[in-house]
N, C-alpha and C. Protein backbone atom coordinates (compact mmCIF):
# COMPACT_ATOMS: atom_id res chain seq x y z
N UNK A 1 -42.68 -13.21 54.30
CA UNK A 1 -42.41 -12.00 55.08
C UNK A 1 -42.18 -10.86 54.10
N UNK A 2 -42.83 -9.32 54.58
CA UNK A 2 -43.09 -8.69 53.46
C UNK A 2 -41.41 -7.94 53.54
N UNK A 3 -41.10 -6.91 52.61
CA UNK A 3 -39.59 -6.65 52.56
C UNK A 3 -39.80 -5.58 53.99
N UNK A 4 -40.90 -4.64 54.02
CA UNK A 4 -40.85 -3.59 54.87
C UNK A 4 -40.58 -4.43 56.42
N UNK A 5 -41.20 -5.58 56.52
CA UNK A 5 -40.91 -5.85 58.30
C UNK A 5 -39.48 -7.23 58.15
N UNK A 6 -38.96 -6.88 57.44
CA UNK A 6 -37.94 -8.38 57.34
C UNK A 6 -36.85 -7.82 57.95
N UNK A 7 -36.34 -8.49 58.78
CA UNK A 7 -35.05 -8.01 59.74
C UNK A 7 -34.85 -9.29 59.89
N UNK A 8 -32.84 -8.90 60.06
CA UNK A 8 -32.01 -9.80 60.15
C UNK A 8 -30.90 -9.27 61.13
N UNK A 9 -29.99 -10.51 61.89
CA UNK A 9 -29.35 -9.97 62.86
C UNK A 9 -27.81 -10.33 62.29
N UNK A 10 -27.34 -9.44 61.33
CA UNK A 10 -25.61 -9.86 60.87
C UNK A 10 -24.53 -9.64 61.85
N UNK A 11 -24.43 -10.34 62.56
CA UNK A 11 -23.02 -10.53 63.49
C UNK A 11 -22.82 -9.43 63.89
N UNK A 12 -24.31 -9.26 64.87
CA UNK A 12 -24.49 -8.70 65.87
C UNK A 12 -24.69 -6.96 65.78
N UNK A 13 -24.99 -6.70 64.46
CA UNK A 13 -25.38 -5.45 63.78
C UNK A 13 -26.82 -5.51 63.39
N UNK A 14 -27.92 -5.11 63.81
CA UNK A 14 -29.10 -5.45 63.55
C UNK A 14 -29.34 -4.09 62.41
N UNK A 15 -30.40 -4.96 61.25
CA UNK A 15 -30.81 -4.01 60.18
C UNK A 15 -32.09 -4.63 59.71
N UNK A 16 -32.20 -3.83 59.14
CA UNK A 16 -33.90 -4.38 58.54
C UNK A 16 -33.67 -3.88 57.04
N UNK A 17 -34.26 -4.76 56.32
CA UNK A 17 -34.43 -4.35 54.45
C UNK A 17 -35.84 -4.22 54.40
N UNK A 18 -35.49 -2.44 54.02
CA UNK A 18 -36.91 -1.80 53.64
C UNK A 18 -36.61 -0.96 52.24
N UNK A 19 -38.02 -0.72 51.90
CA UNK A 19 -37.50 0.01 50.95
C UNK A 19 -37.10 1.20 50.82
N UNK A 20 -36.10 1.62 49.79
CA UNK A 20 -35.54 2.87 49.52
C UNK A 20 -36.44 4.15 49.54
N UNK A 21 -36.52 5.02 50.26
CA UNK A 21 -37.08 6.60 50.24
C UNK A 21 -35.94 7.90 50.08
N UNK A 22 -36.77 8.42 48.85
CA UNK A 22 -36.08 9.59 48.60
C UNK A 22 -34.90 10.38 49.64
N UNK A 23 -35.50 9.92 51.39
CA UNK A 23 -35.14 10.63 52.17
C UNK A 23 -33.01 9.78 52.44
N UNK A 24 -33.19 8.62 52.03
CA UNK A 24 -32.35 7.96 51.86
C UNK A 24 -30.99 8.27 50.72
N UNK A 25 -31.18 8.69 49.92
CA UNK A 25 -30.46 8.94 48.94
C UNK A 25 -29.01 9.79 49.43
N UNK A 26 -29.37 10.32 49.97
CA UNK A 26 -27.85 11.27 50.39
C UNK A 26 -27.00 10.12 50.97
N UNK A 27 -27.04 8.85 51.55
CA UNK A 27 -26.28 8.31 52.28
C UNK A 27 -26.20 7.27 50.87
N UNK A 28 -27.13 6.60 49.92
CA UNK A 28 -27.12 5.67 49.35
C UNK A 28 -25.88 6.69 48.09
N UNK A 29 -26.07 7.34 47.90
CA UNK A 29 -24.77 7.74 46.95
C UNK A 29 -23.19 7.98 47.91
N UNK A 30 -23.70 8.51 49.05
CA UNK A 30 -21.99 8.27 50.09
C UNK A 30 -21.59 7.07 49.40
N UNK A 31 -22.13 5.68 49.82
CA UNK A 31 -22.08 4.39 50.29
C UNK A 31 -21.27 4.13 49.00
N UNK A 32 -22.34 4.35 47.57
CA UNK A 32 -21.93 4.38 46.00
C UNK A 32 -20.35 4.64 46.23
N UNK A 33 -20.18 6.34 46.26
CA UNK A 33 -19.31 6.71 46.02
C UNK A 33 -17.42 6.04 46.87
N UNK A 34 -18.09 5.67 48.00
CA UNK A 34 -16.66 4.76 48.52
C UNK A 34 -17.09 3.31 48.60
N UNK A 35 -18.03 3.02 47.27
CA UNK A 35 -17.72 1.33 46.79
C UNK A 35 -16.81 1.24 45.81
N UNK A 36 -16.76 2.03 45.24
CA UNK A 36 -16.11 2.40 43.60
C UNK A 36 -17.28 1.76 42.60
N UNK A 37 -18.27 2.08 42.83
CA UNK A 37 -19.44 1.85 41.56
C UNK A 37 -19.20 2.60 40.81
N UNK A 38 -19.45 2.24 39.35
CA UNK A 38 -19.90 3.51 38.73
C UNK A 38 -20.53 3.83 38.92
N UNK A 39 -20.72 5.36 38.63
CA UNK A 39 -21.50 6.72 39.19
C UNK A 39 -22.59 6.92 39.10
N UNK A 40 -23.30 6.50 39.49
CA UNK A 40 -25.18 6.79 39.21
C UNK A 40 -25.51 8.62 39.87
N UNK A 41 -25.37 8.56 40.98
CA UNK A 41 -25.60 10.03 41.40
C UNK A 41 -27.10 9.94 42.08
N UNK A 42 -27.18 11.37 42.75
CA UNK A 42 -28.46 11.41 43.54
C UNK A 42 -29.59 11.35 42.13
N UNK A 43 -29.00 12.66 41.13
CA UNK A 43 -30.62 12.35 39.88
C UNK A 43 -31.04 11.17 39.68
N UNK A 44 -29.92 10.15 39.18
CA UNK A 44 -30.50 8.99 38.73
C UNK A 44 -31.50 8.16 39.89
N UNK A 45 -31.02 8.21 41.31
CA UNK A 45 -31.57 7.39 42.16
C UNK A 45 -32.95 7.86 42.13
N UNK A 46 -32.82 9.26 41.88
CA UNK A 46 -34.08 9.79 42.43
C UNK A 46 -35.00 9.62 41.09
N UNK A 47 -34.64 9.79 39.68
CA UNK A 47 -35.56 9.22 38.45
C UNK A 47 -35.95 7.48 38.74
N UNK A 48 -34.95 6.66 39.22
CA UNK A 48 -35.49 5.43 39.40
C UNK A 48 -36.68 5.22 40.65
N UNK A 49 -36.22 5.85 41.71
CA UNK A 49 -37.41 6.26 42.64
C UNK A 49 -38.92 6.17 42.35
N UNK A 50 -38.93 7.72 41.32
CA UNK A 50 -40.20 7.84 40.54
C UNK A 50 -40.71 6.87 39.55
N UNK A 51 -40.41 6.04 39.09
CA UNK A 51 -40.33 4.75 38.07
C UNK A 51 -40.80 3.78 38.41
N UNK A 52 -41.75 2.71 37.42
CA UNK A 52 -42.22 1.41 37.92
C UNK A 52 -41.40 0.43 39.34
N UNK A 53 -40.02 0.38 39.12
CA UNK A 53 -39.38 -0.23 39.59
C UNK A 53 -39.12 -0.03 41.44
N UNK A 54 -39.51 1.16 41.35
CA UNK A 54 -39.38 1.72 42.82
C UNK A 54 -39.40 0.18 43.97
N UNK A 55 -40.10 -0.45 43.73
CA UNK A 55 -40.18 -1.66 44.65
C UNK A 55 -39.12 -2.54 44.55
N UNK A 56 -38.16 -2.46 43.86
CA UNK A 56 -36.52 -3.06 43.50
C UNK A 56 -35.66 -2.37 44.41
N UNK A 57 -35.91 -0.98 45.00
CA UNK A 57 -34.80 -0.07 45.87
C UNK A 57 -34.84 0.09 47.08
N UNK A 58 -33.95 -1.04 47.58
CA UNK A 58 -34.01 -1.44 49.28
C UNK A 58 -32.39 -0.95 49.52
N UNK A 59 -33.15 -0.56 51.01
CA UNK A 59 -31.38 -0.62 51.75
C UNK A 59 -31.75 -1.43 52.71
N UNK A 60 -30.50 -1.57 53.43
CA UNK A 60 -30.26 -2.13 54.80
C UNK A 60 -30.21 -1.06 55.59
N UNK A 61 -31.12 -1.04 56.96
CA UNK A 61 -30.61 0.20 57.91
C UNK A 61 -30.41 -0.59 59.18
N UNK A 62 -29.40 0.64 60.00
CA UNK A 62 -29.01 0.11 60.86
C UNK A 62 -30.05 0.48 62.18
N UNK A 63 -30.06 -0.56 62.98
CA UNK A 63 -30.70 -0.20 64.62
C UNK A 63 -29.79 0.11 65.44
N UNK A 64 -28.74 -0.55 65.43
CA UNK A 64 -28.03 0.14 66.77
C UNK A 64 -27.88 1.47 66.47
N UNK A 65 -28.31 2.20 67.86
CA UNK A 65 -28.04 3.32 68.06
C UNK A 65 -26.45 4.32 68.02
N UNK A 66 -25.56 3.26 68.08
CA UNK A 66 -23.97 3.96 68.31
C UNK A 66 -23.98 4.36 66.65
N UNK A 67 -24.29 3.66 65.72
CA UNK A 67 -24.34 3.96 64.50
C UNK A 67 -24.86 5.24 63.80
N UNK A 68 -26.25 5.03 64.65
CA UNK A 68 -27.14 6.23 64.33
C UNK A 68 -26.24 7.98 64.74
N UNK A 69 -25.57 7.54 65.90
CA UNK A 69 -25.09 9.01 66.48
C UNK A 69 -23.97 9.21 65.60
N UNK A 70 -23.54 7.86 65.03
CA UNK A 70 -22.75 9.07 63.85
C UNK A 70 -23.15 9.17 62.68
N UNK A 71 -24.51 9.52 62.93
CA UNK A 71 -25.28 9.85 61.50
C UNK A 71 -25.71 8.92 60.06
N UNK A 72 -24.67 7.86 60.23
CA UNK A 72 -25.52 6.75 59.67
C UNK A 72 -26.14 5.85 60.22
N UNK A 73 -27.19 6.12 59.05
CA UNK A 73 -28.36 5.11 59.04
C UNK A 73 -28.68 3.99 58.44
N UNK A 74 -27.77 3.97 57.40
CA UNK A 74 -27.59 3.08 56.37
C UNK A 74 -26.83 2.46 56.22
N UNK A 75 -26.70 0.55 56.35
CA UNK A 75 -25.45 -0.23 56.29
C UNK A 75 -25.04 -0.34 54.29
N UNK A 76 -26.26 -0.59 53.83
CA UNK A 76 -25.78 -0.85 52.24
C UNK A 76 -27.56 -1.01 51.47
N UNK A 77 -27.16 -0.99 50.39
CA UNK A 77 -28.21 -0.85 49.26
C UNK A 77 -28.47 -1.97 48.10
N UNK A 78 -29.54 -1.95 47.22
CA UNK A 78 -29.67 -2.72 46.09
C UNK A 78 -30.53 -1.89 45.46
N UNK A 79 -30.07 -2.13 44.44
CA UNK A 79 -31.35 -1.22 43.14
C UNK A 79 -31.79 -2.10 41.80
N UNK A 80 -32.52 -3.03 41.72
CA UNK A 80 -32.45 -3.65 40.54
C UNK A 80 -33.78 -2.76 39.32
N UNK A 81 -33.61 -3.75 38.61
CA UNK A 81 -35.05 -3.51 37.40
C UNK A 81 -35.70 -4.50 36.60
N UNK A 82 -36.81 -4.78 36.79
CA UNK A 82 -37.38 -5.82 35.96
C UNK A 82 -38.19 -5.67 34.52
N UNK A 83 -37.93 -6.76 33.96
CA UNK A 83 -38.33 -6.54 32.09
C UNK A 83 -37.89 -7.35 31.68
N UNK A 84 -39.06 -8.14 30.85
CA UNK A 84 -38.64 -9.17 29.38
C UNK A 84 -38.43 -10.07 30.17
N UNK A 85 -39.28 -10.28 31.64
CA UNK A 85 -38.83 -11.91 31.92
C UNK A 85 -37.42 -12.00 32.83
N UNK A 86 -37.09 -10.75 33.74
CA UNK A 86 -35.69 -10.80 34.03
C UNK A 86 -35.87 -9.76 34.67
N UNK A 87 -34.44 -10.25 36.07
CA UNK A 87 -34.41 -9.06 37.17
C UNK A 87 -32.90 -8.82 37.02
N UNK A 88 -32.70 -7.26 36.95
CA UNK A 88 -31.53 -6.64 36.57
C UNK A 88 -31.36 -6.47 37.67
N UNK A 89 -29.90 -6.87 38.42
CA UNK A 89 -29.33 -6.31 39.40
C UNK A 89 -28.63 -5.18 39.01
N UNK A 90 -28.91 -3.96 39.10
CA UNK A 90 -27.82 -2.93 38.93
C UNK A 90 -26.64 -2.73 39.56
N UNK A 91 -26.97 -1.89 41.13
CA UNK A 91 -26.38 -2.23 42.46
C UNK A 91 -26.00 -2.91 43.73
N UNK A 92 -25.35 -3.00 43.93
CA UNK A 92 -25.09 -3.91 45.06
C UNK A 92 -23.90 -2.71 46.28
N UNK A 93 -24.04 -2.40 47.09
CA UNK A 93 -22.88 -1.89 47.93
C UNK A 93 -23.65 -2.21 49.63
N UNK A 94 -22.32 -1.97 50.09
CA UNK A 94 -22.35 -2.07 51.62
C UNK A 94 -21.29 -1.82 52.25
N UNK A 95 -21.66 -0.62 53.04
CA UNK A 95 -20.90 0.11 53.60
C UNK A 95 -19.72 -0.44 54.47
N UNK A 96 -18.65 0.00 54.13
CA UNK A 96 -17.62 -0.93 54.50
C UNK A 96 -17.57 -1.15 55.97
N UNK A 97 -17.29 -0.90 56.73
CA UNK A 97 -17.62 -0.37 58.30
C UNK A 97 -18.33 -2.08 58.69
N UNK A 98 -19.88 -2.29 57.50
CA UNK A 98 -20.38 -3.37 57.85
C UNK A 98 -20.56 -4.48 56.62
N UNK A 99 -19.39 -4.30 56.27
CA UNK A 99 -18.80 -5.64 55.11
C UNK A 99 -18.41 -6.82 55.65
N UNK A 100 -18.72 -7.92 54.81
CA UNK A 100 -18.71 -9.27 55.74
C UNK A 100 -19.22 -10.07 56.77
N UNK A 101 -20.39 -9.20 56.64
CA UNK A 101 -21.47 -9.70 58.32
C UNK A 101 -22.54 -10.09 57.04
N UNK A 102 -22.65 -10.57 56.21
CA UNK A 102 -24.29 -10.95 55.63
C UNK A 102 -25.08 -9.99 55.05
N UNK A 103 -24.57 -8.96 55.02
CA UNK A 103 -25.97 -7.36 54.93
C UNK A 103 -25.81 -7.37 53.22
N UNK A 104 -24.97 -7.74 52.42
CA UNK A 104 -24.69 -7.89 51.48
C UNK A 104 -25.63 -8.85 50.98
N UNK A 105 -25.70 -10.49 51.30
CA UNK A 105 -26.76 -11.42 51.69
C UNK A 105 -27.76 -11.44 51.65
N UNK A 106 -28.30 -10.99 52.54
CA UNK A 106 -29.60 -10.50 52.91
C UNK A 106 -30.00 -9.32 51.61
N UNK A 107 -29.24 -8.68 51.64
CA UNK A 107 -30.15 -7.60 49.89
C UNK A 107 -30.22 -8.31 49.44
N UNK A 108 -29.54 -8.89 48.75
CA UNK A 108 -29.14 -10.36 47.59
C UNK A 108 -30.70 -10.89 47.47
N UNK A 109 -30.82 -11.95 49.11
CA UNK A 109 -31.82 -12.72 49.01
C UNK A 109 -33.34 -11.97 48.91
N UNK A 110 -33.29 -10.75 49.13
CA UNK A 110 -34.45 -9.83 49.42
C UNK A 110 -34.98 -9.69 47.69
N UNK A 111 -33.89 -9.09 47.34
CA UNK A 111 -34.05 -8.59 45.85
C UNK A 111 -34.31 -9.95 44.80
N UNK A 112 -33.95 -10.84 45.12
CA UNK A 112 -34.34 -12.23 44.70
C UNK A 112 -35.39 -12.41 44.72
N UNK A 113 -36.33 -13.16 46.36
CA UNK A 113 -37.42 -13.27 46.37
C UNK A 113 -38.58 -12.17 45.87
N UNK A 114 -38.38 -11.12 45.78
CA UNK A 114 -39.28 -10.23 44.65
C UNK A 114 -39.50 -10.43 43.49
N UNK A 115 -38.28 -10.57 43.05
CA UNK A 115 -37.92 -11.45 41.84
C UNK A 115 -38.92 -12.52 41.68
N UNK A 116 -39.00 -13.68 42.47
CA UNK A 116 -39.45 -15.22 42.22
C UNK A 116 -41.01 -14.72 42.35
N UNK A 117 -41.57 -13.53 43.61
CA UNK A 117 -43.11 -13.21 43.59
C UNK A 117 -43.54 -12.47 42.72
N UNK A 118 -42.61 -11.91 41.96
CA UNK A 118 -43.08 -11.44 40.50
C UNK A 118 -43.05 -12.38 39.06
N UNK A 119 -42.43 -13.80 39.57
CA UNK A 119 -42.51 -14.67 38.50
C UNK A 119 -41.79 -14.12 37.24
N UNK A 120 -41.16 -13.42 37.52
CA UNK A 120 -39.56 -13.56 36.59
C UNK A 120 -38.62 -14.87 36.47
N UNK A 121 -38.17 -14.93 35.61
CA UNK A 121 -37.76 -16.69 35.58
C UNK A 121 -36.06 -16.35 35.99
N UNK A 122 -35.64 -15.33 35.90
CA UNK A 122 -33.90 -15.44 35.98
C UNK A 122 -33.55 -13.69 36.82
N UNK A 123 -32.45 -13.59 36.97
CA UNK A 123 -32.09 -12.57 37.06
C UNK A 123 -30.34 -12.23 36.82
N UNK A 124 -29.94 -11.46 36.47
CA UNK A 124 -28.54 -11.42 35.87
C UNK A 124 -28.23 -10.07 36.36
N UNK A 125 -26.65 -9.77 36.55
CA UNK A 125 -25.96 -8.44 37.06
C UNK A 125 -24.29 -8.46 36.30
N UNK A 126 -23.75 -7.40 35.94
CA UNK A 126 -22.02 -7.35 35.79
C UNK A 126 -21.57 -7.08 37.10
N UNK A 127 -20.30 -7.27 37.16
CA UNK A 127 -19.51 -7.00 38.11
C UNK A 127 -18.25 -7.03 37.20
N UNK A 128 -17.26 -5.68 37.78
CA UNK A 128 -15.98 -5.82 37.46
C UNK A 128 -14.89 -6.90 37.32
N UNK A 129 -14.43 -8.07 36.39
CA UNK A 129 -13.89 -8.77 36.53
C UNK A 129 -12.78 -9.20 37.67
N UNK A 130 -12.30 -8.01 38.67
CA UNK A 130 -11.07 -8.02 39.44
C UNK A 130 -11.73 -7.91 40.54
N UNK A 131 -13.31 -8.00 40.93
CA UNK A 131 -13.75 -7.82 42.18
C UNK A 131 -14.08 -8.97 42.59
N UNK A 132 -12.99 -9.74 43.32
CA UNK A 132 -13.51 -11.09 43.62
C UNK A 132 -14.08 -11.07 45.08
N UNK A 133 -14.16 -10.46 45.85
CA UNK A 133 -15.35 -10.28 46.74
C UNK A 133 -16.87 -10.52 46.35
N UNK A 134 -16.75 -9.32 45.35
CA UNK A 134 -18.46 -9.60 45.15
C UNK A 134 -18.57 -10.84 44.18
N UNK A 135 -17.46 -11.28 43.40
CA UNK A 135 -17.43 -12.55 42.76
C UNK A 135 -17.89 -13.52 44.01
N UNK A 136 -17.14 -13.67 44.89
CA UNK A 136 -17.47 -14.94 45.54
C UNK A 136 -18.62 -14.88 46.29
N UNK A 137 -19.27 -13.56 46.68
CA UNK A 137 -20.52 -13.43 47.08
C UNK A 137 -21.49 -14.05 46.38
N UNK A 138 -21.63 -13.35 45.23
CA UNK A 138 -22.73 -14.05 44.00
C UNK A 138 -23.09 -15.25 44.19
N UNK A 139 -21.47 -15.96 44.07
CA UNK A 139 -21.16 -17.51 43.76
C UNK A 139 -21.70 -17.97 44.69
N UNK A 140 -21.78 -17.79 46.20
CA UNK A 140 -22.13 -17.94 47.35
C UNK A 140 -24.48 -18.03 47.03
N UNK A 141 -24.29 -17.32 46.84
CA UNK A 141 -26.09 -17.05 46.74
C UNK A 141 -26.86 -17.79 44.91
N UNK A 142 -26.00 -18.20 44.56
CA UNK A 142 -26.19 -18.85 43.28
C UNK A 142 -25.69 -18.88 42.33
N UNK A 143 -25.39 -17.44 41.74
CA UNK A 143 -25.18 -16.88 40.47
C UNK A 143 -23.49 -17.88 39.77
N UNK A 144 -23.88 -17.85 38.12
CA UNK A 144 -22.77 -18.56 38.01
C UNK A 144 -22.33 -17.37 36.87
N UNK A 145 -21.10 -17.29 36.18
CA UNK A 145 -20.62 -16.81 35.45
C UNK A 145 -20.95 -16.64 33.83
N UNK A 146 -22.00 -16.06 32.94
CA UNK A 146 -22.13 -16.47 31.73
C UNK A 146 -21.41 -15.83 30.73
N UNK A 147 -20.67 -14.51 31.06
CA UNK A 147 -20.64 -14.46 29.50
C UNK A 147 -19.23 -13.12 30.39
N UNK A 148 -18.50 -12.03 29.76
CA UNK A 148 -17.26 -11.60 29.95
C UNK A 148 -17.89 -10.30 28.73
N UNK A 149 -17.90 -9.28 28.95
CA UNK A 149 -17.51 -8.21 28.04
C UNK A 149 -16.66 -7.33 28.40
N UNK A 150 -15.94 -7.39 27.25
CA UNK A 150 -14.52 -6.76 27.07
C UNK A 150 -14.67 -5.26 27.59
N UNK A 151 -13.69 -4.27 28.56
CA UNK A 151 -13.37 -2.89 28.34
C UNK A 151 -15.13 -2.75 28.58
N UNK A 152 -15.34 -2.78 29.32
CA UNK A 152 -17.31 -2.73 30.36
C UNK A 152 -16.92 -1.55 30.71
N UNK A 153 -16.19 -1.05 31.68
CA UNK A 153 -16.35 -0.34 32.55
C UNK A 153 -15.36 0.61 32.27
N UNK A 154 -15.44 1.60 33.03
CA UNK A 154 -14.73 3.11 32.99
C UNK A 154 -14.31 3.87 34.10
N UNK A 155 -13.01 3.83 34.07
CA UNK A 155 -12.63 4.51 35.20
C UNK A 155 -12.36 4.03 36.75
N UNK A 156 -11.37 3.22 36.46
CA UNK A 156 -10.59 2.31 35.45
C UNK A 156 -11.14 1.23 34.36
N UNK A 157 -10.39 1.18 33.46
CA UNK A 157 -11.45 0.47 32.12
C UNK A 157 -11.26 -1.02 32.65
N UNK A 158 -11.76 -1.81 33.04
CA UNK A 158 -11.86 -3.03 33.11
C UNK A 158 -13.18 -4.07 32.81
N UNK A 159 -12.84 -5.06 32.31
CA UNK A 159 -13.92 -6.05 31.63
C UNK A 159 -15.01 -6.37 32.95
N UNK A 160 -16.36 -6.73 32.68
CA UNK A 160 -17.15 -6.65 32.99
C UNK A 160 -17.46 -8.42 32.92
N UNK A 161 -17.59 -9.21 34.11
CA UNK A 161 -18.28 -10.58 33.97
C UNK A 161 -19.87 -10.63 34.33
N UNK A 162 -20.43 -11.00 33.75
CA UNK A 162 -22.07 -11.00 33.42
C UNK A 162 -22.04 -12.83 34.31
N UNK A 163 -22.92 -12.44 35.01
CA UNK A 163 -23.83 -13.68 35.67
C UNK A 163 -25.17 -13.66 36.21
N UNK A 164 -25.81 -14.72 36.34
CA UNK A 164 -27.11 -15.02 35.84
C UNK A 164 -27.52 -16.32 36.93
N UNK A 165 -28.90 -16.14 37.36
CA UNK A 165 -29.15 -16.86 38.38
C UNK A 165 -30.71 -17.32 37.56
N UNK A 166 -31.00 -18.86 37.96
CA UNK A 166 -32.67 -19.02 37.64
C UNK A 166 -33.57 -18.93 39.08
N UNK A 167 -34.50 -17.72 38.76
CA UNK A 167 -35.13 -17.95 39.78
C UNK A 167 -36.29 -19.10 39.85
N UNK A 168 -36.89 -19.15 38.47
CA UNK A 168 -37.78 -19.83 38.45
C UNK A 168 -37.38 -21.35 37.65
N UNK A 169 -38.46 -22.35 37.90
CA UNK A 169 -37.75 -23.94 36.94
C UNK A 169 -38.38 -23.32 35.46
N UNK A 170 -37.43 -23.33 34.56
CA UNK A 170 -38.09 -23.13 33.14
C UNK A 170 -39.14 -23.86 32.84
N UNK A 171 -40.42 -23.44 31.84
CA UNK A 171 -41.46 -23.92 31.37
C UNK A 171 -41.58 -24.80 30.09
């Protein structure tokens, strides 16, 4: 199933993972900005946009209409990048409102299987050491823990845990 018609029904919030359009960005940095990501901003989304990778930048949108009338359209996002044999998860958010229904999941598995049809053998992402949400998410969809760098992040400075998933059986 291709990413543009793939819909899923998360506890009773219907969304579909399509890919990211420019027209999207104003809500995909809201979403950023009350995940506590670090800061990418509308430029960067919009330089990755224009970039090989463009086919890595999916959101989740929402169908129900009660959603739509208050102007969002968007439950949550992923932005990865591929190179050297490997899919970079950059982002991961989802709008809190619809946290804990799967929409998180579902990017996950979306941004994965691209991954495996591009025959990349692994894919790896950081996450803030103290975010055990998205810790146990990962853990949940595969990913195991490899490696810890010290003082990663900024603002607040906290260490960064690196994990790593195989998509493919090594050769």
């Amino acid at each position: 199933m291709s990413i543009s018609s793939q819909a899923i029904n998360a506890a009773s919030t219907a969304v579909s993972i399509t890919r990211m359009t420019e027209h999207d960005l104003l809500e995909v940095v809201e979403i950023e900005e009350n995940s506590g990501l670090s800061r990418w901003g509308w430029a960067a989304y919009y330089a990755e946009l224009q970039g090989g990778n463009s086919n890595l930048m999916l959101v989740a949108r929402v169908a129900n209409s009660k959603q739509q009338q208050r102007s969002h359209s968007l439950a949550g996002y992923i932005v990865a990048r591929m190179g050297a044999d490997e899919l970079h998860i950059n982002n991961v958010a989802v709008r809190e409102i619809y946290r804990r229904r799967g929409i998180g999941r579902s990017l996950l598995d979306s941004i994965l299987g691209e991954g495996k049809r591009s025959g990349v053998c692994c894919a790896f992402l950081e996450l803030r050491a103290g975010n055990q949400a998205a810790l146990t998410l990962y853990e949940k969809c595969g990913f195991r823990v490899t490696a810890r760098r010290e003082r990663y992040y900024t603002e607040p400075v906290e260490d960064a845990l690196v994990m790593s998933i195989q998509l493919l059986p090594k050769a």
